[in-house]
Protein backbone atom coordinates (compact mmCIF):
# COMPACT_ATOMS: atom_id res chain seq x y z
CA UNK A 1 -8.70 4.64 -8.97
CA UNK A 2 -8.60 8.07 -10.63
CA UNK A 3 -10.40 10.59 -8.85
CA UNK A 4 -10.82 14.21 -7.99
CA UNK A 5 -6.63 14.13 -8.17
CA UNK A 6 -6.68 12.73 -11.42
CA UNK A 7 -3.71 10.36 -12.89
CA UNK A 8 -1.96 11.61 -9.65
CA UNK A 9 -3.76 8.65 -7.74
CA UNK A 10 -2.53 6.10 -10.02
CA UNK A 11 1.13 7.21 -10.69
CA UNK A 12 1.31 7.33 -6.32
CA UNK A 13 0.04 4.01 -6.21
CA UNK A 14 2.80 3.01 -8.18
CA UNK A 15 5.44 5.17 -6.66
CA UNK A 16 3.96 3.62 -3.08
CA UNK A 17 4.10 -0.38 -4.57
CA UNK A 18 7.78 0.72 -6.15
CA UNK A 19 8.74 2.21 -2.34
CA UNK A 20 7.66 -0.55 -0.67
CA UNK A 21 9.59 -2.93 -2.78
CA UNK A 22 12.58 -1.10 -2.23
CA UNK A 23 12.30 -0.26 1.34
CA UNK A 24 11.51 -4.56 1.49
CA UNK A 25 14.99 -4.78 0.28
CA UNK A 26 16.75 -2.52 2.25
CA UNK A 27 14.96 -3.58 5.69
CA UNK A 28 12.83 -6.04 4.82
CA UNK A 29 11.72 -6.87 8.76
CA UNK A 30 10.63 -3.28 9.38
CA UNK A 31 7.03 -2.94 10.26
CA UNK A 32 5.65 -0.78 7.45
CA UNK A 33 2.15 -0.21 8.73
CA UNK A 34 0.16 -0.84 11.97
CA UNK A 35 -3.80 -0.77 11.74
CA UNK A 36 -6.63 -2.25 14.16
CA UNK A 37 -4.26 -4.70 15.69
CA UNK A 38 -2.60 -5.73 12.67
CA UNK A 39 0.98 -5.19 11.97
CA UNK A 40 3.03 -6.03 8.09
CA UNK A 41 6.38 -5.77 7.30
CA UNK A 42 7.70 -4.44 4.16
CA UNK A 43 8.64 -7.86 3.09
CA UNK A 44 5.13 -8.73 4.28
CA UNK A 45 3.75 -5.73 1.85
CA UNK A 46 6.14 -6.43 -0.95
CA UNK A 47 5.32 -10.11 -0.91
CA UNK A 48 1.52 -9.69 -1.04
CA UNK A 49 1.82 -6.92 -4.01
CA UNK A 50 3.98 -9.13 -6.35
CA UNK A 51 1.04 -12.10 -6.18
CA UNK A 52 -1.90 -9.71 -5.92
CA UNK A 53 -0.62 -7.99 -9.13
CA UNK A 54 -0.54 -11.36 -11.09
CA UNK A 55 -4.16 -11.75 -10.20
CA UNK A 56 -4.96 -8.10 -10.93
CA UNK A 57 -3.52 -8.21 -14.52
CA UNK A 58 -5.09 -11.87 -15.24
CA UNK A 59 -8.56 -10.27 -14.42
CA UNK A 60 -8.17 -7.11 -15.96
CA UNK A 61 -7.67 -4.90 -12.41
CA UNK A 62 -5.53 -1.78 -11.93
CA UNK A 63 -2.99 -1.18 -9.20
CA UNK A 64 -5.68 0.04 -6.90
CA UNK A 65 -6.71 -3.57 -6.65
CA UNK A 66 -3.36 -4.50 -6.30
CA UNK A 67 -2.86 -2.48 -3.60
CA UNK A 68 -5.89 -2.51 -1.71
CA UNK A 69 -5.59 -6.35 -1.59
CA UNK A 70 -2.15 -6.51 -0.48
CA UNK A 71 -3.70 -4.37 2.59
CA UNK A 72 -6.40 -6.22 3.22
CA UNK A 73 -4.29 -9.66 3.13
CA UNK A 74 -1.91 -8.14 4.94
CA UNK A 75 -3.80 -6.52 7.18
CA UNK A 76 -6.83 -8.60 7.77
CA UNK A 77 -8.81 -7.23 10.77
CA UNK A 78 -9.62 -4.27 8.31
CA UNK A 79 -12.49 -6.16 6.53
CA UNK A 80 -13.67 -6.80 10.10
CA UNK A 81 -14.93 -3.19 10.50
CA UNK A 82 -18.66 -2.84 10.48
CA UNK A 83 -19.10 -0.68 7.44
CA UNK A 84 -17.91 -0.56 4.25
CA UNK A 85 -16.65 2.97 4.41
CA UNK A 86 -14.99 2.32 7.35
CA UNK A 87 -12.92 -0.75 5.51
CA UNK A 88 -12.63 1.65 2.58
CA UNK A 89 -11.39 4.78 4.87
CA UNK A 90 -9.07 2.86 6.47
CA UNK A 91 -7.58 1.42 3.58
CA UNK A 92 -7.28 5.10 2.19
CA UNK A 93 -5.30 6.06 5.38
CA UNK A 94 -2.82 3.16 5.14
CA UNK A 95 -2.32 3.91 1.60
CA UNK A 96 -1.35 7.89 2.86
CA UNK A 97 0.57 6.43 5.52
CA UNK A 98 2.68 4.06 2.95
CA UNK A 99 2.90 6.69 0.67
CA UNK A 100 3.99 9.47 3.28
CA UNK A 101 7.47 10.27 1.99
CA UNK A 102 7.00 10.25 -1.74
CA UNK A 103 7.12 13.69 -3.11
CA UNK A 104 4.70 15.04 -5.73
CA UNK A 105 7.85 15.53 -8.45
CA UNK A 106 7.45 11.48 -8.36
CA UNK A 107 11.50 11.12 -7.43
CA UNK A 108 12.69 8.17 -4.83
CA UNK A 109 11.51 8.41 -1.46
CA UNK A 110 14.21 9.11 1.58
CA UNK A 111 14.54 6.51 4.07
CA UNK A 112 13.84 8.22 7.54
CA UNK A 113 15.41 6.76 10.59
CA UNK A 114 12.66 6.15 13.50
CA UNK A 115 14.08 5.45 16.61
């Protein structure tokens, strides 16, 4: 998944799968994402990106396979939308959402408390 960003796009999906592993360990029960009905947990997330990953690197895939089936499994009503760059799109927005708090200098995200 390298595009118009570059290398970017892959080193965030792996800052976003290493944040959501650590925010599953901190507060594992806390929703992570809500999309089209569907809600996951960061255990949920974490979970679903530790197996997708060992099917990823058995079949030659990159993290943006990784990641975008985590989502999906996670998140199933997605593939329910009527056109592929709707499912796409959306997937692209949960990503941004996940990845919201990680900085472009690549450090640790914050926790932020949401009351």
């Amino acid at each position: 998944m390298v595009g118009a960003n570059g290398p970017w796009e892959i080193t965030r999906l792996r800052a976003t799968r290493d944040a959501i592993a650590h925010r599953a360990e901190i507060t594992p029960t806390l929703t992570a994402v809500r999309c089209s009905g569907d809600s996951a947990t960061y255990r949920d997330l974490a979970g679903a990106l530790v197996r997708y990953d060992t099917v990823a690197e058995h079949n030659g895939l990159g993290i943006g396979s990784t990641v975008t089936a985590a989502i999906m499994h996670c998140l199933p009503r997605i593939g329910s939308l009527d056109e592929p760059s709707d499912v796409a799109g959306t997937v692209c927005e949960v990503i941004e959402w996940l990845a919201r708090d990680i900085d472009e200098g690549h450090g640790r995200p914050q926790l932020r408390a949401i009351s």
